[in-house]
N, C-alpha and C. Protein backbone atom coordinates (compact mmCIF):
# COMPACT_ATOMS: atom_id res chain seq x y z
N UNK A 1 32.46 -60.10 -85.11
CA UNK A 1 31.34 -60.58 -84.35
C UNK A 1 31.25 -59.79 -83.06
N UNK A 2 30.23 -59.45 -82.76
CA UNK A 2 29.92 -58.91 -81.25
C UNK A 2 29.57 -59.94 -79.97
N UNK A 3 29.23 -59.50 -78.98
CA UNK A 3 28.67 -59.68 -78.08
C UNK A 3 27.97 -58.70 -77.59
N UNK A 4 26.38 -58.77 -76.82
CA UNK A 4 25.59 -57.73 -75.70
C UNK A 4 26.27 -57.95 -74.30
N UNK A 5 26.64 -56.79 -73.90
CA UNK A 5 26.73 -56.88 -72.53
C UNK A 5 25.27 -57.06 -71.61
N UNK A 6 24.02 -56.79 -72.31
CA UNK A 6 22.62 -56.76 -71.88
C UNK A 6 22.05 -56.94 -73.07
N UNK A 7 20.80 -57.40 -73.08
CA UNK A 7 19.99 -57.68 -73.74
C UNK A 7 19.86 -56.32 -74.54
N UNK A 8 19.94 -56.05 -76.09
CA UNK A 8 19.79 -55.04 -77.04
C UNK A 8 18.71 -55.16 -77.86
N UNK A 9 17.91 -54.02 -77.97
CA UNK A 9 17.03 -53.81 -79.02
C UNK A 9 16.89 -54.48 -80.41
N UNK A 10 16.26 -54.87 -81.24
CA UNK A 10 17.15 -55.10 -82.70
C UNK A 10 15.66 -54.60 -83.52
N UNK A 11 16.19 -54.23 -84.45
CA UNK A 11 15.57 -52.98 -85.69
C UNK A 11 15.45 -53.34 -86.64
N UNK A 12 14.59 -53.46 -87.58
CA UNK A 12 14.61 -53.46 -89.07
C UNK A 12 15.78 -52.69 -89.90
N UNK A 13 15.56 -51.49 -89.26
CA UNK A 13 16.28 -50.42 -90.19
C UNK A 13 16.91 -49.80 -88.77
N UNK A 14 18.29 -48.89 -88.88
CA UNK A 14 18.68 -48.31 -87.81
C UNK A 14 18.06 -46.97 -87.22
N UNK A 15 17.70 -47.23 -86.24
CA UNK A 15 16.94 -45.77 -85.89
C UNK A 15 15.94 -46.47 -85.53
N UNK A 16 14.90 -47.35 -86.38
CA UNK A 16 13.86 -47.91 -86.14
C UNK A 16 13.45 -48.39 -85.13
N UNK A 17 11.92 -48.66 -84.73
CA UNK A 17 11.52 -49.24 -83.64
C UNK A 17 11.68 -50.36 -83.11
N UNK A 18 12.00 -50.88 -81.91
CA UNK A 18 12.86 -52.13 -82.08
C UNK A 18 11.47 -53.44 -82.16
N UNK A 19 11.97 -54.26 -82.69
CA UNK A 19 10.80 -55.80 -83.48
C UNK A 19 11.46 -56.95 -82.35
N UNK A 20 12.36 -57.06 -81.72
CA UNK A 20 12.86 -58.07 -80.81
C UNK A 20 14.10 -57.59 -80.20
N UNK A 21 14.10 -58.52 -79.28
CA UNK A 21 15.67 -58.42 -78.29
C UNK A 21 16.41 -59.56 -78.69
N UNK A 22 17.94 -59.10 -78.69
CA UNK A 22 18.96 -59.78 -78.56
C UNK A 22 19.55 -60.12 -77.36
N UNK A 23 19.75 -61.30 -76.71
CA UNK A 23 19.73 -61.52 -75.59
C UNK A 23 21.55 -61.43 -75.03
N UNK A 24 21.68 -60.94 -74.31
CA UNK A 24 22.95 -61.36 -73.41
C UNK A 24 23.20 -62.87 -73.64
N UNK A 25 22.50 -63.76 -73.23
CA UNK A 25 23.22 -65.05 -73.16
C UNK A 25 21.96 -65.84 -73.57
N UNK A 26 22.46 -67.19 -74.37
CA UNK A 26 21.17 -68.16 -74.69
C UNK A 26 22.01 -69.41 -74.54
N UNK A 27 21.57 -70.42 -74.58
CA UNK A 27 21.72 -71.75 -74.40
C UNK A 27 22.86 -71.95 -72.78
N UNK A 28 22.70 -71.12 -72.35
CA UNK A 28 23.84 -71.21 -71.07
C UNK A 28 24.92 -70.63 -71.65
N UNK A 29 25.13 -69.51 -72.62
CA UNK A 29 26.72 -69.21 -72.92
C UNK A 29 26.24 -68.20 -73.39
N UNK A 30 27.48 -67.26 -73.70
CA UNK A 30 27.02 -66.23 -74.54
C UNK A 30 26.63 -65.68 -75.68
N UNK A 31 25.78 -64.59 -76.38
CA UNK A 31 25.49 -64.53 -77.12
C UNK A 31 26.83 -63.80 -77.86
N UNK A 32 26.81 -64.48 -79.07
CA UNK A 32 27.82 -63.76 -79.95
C UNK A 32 27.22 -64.41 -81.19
N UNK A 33 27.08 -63.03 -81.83
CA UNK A 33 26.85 -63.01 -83.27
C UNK A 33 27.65 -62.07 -84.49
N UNK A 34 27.65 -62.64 -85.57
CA UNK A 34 28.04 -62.22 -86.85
C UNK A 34 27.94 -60.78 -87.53
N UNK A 35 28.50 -59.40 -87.57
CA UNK A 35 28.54 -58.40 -88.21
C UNK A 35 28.61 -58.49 -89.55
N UNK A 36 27.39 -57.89 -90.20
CA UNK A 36 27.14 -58.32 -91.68
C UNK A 36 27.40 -56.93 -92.64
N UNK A 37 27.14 -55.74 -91.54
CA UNK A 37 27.23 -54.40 -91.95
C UNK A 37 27.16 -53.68 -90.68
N UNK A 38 28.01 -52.86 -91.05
CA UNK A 38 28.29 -51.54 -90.28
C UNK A 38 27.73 -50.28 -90.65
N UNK A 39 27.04 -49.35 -89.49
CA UNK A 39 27.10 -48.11 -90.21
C UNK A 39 27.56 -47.38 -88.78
N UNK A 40 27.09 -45.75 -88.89
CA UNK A 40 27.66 -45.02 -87.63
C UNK A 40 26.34 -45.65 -86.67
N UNK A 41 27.33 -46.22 -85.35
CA UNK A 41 25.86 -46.12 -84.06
C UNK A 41 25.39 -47.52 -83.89
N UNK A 42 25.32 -48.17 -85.29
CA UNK A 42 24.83 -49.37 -85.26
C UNK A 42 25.70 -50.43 -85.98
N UNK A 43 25.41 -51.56 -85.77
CA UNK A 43 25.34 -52.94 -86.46
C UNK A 43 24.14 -53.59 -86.86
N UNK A 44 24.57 -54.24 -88.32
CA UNK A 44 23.40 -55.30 -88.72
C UNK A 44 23.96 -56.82 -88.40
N UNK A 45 23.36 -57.52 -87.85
CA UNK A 45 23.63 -58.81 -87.24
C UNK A 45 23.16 -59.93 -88.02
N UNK A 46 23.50 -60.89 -87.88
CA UNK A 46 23.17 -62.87 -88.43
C UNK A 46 22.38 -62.47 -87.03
N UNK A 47 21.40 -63.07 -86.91
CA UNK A 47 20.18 -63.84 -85.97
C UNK A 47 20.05 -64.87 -85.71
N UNK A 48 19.75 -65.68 -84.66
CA UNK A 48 19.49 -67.30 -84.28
C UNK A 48 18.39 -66.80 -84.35
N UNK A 49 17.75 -66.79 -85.75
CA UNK A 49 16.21 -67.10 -85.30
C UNK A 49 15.13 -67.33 -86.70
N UNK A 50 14.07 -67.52 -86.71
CA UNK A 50 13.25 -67.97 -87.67
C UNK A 50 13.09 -66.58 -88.51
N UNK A 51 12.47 -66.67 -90.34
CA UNK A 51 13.36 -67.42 -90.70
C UNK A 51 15.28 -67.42 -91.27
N UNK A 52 15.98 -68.26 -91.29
CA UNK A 52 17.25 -68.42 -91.68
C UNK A 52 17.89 -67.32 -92.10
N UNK A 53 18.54 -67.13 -91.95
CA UNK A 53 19.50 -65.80 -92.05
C UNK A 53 19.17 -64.37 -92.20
N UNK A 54 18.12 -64.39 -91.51
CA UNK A 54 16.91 -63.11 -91.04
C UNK A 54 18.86 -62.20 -90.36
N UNK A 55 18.58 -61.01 -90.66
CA UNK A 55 19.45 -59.94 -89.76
C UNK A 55 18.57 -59.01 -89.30
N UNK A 56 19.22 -58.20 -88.26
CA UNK A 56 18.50 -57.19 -87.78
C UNK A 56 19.52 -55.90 -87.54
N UNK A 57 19.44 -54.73 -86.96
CA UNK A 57 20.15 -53.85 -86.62
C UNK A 57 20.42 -53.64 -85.27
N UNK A 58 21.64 -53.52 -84.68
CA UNK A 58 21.37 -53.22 -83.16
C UNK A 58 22.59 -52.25 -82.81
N UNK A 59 22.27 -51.18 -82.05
CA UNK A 59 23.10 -50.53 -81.32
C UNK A 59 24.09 -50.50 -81.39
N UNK A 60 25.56 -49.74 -81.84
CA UNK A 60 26.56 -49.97 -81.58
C UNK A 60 27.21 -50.07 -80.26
N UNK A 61 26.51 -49.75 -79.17
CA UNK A 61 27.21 -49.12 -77.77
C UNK A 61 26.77 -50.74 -76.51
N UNK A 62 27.56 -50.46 -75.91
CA UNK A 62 27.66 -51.76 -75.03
C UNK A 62 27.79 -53.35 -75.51
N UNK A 63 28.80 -53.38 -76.82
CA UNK A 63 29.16 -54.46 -77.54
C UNK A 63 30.40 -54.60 -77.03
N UNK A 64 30.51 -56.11 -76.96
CA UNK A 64 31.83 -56.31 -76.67
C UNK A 64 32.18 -56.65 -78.39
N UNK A 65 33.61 -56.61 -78.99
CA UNK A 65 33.71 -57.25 -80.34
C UNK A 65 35.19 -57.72 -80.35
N UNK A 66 34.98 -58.88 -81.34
CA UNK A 66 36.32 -60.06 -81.55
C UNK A 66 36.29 -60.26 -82.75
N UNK A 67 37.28 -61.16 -82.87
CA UNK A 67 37.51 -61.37 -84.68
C UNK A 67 37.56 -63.24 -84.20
N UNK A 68 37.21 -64.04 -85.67
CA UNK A 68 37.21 -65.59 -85.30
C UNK A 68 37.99 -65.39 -86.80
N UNK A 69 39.50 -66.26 -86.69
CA UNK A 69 40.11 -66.65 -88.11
C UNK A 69 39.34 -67.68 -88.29
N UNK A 70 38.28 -68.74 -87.89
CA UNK A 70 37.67 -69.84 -88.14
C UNK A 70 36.95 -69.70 -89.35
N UNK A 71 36.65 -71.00 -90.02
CA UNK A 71 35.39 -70.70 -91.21
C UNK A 71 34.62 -72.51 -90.99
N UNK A 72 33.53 -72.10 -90.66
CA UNK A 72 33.00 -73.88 -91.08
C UNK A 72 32.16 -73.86 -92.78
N UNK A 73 32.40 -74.87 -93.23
CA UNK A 73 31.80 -74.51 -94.42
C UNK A 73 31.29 -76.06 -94.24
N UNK A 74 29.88 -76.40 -94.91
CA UNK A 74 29.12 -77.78 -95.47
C UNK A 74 28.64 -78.46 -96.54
N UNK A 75 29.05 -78.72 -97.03
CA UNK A 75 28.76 -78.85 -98.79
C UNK A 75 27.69 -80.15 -98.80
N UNK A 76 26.45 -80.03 -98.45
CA UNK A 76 25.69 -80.69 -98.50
C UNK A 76 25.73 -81.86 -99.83
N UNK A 77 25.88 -81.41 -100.89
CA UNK A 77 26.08 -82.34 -102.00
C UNK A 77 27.33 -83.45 -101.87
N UNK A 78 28.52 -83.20 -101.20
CA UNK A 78 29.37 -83.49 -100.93
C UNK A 78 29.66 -84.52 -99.74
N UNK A 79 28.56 -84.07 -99.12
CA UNK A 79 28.38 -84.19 -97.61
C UNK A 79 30.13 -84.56 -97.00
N UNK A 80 30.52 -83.04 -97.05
CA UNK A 80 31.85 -82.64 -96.18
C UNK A 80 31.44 -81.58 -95.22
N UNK A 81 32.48 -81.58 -94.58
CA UNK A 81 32.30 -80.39 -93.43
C UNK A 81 33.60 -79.73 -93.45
N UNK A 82 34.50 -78.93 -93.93
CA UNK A 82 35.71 -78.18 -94.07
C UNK A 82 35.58 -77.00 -93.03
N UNK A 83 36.63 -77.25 -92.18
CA UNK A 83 37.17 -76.22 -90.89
C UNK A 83 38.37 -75.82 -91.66
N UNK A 84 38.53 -74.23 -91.53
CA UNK A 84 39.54 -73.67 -91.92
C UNK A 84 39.55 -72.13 -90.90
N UNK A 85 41.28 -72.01 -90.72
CA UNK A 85 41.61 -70.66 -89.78
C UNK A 85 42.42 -70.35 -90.54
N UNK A 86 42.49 -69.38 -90.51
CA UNK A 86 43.46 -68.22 -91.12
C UNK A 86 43.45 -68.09 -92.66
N UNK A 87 42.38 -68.69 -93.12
CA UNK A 87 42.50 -68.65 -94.39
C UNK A 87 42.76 -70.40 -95.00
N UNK A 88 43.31 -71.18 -94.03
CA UNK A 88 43.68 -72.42 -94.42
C UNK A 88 43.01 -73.53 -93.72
N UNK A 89 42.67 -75.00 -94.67
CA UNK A 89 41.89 -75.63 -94.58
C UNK A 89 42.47 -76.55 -92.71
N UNK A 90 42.20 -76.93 -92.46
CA UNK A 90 42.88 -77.55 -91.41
C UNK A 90 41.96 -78.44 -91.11
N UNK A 91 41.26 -79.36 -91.47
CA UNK A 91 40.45 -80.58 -91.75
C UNK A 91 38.95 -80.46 -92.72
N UNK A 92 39.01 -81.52 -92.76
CA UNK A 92 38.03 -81.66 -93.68
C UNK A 92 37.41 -83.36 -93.60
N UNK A 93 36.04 -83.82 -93.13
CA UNK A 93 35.28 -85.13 -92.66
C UNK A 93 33.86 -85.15 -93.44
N UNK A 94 33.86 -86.40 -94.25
CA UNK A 94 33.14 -86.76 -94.57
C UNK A 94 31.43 -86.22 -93.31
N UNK A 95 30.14 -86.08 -93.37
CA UNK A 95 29.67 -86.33 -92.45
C UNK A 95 28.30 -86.80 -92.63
N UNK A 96 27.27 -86.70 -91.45
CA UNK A 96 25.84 -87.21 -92.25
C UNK A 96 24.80 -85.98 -91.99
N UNK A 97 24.14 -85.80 -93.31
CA UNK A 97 22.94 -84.64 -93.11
C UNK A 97 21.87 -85.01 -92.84
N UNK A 98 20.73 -83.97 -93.54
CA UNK A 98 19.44 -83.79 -93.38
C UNK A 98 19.14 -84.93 -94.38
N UNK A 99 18.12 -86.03 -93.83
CA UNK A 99 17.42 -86.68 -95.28
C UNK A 99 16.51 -85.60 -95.82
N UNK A 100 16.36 -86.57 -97.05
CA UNK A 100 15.33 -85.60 -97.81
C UNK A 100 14.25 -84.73 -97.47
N UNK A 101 13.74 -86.02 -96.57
CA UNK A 101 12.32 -85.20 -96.27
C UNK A 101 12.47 -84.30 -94.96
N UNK A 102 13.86 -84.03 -94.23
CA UNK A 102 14.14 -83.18 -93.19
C UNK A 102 15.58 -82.60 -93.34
N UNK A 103 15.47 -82.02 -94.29
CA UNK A 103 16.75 -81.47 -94.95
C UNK A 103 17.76 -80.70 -94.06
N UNK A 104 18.90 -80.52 -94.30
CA UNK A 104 19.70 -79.77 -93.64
C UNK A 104 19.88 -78.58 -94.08
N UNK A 105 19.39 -77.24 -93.38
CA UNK A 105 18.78 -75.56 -94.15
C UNK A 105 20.56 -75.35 -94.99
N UNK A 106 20.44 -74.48 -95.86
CA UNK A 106 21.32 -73.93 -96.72
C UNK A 106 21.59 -72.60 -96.41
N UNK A 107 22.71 -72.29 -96.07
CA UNK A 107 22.99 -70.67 -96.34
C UNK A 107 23.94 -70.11 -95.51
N UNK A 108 23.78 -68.68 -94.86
CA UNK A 108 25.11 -68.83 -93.93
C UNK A 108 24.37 -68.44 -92.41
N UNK A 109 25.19 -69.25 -91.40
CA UNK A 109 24.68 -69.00 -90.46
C UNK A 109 25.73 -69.09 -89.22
N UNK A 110 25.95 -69.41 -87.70
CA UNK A 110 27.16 -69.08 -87.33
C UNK A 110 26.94 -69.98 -86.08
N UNK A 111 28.10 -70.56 -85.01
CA UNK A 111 28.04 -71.40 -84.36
C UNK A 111 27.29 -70.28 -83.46
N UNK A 112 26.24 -71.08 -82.64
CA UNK A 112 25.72 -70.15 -81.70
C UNK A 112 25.93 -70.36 -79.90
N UNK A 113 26.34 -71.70 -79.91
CA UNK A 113 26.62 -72.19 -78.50
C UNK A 113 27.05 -73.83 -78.76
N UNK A 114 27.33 -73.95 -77.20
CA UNK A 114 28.15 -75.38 -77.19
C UNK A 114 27.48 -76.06 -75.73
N UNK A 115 26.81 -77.06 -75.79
CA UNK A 115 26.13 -77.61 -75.22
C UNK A 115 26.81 -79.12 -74.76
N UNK A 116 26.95 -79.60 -73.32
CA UNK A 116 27.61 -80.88 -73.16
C UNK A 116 26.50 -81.31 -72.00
N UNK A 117 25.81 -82.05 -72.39
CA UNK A 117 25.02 -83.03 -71.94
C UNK A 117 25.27 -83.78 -70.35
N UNK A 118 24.35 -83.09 -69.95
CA UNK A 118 24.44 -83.98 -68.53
C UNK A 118 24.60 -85.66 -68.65
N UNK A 119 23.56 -85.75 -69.54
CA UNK A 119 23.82 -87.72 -69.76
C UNK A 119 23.42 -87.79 -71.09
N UNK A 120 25.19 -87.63 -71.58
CA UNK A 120 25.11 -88.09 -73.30
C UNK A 120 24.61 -89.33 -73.98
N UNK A 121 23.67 -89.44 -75.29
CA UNK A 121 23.38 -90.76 -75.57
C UNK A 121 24.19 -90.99 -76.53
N UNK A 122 24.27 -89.84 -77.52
CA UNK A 122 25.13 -90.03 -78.90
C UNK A 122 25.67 -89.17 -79.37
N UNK A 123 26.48 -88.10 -77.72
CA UNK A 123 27.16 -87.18 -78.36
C UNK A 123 27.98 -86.21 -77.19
N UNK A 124 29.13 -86.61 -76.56
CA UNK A 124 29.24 -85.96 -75.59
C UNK A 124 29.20 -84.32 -75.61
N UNK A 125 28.99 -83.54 -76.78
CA UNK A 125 28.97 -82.41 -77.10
C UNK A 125 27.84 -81.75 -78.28
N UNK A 126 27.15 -80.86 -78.02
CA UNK A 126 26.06 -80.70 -79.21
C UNK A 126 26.46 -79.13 -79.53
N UNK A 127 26.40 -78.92 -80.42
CA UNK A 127 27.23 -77.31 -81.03
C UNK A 127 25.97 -76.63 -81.92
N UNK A 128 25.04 -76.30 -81.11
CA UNK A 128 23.79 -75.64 -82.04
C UNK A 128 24.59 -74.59 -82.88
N UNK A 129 23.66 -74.38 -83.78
CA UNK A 129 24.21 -73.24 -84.89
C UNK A 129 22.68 -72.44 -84.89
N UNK A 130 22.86 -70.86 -85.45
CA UNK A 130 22.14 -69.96 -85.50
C UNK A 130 21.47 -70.41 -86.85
N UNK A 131 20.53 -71.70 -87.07
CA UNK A 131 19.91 -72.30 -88.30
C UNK A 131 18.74 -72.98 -87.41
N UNK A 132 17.69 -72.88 -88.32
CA UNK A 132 16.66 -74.09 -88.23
C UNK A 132 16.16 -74.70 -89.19
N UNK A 133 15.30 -75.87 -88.80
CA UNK A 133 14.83 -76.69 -89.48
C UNK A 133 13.69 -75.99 -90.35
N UNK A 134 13.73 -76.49 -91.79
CA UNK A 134 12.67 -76.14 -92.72
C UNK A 134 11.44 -76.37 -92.15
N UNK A 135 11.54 -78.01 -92.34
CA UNK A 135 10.37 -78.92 -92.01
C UNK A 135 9.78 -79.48 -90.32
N UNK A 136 10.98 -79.03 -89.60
CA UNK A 136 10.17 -79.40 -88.44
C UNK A 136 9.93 -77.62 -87.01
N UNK A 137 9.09 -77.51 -86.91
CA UNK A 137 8.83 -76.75 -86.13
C UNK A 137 9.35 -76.82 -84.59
N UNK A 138 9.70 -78.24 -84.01
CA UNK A 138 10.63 -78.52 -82.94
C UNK A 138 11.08 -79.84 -83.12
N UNK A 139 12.10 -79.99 -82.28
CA UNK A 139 13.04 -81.08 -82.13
C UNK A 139 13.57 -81.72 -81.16
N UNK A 140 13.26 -82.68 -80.17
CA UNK A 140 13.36 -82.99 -78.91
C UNK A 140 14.34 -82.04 -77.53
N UNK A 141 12.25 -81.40 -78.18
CA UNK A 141 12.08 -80.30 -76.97
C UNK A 141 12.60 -79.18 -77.08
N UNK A 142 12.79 -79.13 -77.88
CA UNK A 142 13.72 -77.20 -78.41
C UNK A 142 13.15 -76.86 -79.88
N UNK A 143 13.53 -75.58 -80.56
CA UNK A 143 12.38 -75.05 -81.50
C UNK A 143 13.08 -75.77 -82.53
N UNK A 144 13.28 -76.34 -82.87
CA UNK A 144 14.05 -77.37 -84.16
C UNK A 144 15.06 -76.63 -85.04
N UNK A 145 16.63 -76.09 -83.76
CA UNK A 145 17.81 -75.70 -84.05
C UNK A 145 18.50 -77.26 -84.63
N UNK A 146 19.13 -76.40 -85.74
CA UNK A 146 20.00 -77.44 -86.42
C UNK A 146 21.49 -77.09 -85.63
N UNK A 147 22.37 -78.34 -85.59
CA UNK A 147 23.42 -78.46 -84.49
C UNK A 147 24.39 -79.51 -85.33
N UNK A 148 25.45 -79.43 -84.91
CA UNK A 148 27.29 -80.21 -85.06
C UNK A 148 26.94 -81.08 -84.06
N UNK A 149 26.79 -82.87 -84.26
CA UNK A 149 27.37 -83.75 -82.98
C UNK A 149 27.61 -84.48 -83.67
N UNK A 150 28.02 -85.28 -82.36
CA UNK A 150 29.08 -86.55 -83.26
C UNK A 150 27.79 -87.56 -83.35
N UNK A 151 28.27 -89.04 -83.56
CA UNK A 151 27.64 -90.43 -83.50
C UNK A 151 27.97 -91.31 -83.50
N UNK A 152 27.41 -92.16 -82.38
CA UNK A 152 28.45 -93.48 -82.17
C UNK A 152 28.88 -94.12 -83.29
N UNK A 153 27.71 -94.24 -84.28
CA UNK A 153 28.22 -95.53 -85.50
C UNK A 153 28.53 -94.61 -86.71
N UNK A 154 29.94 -94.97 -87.05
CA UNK A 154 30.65 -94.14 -88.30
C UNK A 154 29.88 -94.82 -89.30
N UNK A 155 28.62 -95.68 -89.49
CA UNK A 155 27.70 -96.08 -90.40
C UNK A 155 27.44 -95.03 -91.42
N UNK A 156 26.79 -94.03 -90.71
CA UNK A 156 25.64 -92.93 -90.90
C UNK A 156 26.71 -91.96 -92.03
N UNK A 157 28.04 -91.79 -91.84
CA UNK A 157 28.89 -90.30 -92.58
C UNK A 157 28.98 -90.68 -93.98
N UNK A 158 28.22 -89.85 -94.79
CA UNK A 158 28.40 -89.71 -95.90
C UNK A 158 26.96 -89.69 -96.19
N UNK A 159 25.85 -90.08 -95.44
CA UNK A 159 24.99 -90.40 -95.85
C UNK A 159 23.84 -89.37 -95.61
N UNK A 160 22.78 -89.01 -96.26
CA UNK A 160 21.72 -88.20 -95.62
C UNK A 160 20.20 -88.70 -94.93
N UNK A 161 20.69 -88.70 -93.36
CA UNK A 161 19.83 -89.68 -92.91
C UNK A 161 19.57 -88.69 -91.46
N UNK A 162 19.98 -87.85 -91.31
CA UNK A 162 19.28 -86.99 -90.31
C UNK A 162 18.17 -85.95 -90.51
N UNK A 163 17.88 -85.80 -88.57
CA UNK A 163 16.55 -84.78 -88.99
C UNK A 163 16.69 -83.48 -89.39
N UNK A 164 18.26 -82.78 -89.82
CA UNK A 164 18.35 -81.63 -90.39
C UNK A 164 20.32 -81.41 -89.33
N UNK A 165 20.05 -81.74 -88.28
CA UNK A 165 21.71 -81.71 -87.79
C UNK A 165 23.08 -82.74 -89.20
N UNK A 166 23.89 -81.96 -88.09
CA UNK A 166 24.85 -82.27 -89.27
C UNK A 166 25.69 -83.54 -87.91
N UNK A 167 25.95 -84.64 -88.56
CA UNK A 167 26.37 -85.64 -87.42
C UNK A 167 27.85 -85.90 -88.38
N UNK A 168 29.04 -85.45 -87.25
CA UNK A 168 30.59 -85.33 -87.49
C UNK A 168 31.67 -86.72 -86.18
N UNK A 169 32.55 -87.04 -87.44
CA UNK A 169 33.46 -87.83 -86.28
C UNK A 169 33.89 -86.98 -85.13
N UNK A 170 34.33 -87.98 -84.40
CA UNK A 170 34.41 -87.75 -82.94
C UNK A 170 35.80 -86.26 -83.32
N UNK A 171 36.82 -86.43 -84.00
CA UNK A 171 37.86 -85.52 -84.02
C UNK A 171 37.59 -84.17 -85.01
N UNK A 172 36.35 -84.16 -85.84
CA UNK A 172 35.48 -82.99 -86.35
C UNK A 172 35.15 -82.74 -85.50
N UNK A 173 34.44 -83.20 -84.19
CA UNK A 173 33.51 -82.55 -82.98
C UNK A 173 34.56 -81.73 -81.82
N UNK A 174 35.64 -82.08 -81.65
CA UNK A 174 36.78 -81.96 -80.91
C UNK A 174 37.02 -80.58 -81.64
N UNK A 175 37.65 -80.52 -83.01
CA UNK A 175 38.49 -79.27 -83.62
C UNK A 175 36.74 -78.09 -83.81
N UNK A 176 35.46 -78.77 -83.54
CA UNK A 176 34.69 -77.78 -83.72
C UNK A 176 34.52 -77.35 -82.38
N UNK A 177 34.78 -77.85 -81.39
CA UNK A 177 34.34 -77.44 -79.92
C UNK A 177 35.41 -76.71 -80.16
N UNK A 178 36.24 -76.35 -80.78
CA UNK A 178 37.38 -75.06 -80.27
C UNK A 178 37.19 -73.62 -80.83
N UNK A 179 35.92 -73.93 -81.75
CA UNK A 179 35.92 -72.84 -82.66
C UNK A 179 35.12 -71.75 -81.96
N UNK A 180 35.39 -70.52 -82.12
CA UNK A 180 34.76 -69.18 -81.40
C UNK A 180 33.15 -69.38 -81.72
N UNK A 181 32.23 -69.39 -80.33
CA UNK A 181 30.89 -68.78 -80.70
C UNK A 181 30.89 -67.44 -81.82
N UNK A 182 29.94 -67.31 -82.75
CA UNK A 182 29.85 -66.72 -83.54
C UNK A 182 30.42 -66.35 -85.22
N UNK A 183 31.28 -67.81 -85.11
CA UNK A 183 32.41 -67.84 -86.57
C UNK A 183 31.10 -68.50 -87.44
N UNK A 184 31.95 -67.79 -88.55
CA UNK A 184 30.57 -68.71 -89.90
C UNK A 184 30.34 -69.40 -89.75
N UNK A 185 29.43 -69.80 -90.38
CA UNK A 185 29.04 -70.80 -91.05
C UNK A 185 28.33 -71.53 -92.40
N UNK A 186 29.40 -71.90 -93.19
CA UNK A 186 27.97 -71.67 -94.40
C UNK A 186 27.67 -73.14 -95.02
N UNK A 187 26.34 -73.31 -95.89
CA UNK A 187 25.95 -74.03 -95.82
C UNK A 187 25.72 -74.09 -97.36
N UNK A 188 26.25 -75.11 -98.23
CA UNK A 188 25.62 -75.27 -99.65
C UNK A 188 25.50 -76.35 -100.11
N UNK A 189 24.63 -76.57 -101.00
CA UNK A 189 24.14 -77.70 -101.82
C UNK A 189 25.09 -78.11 -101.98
């Protein structure tokens, strides 16, 4: 995964004219995203942005780069959420998804920031991910990013009753606040 030290170009193809910027920093933290391919000069990147696992190409030069042993994986059918480092599972929580009619998107995508609420209602921590919503175009007040939080009532886990976030116990939300901006994420039926 990289980081911009400044806001970078991003390309269809490498060489190409650039179609958007990758920003230095978004949600108050930094940007770090997913290396999908390498060539000389450049990287192709995972994107936080519409639609879902859109990549682009950007610059090799003025990247910072790290490695995350993390993996989040979501088995929507299952409705689990499996954290694993190094190759090994190291929890695994029932949780609650997307209902039907506001599904939780499928595919792979990567933690994109970590958000803690000036005045939490039902989540002292919100962990957007580089995903959005199918069906809703925004989501109280932001472009309708799908996100990791917890919820007061352990009612809801197992069940698919959200607007596309994935809602995790309080000690899923804890071992995910530790995980590197930019580690997978994938997402399947």
């Amino acid at each position: 995964m990289v980081h911009p030290n400044d806001a970078v170009p991003v390309s269809a193809k490498p060489g190409a004219p650039a179609v958007a910027e990758l920003p230095s920093t978004q949600l108050k933290g930094p940007t770090w995203v997913p290396v999908v391919e390498s060539r000389p000069g450049w990287r192709r990147v995972l994107l936080p942005s519409r639609p879902n696992g859109v990549t682009g190409w950007i610059p090799d030069s003025g990247l910072k780069s790290a490695r995350s042993s993390s993996a989040v994986k979501v088995d929507l059918g299952d409705k689990k959420l499996t954290l694993s480092q190094g190759g090994r599972q190291v929890g695994s929580w029932s949780v609650a998804i997307g209902a039907p009619k506001t599904p939780t998107p499928t595919g792979r995508t990567f933690m994109l920031a970590s958000l803690a609420p000036a005045k939490p209602t039902f989540s002292p921590l919100v962990l957007p991910v580089g995903a959005h919503s199918a069906t809703l175009d925004t989501f109280g007040g932001g472009p309708g990013t799908v996100a990791f939080h917890g919820w007061p009532s352990k009612s809801v886990f197992g069940k698919a009753v959200t607007h596309g976030c994935v809602r995790v116990p309080a000690d899923a939300l804890n071992k995910l606040a530790k995980v590197p901006l930019g580690t997978p994420v994938q997402i399947t039926d």
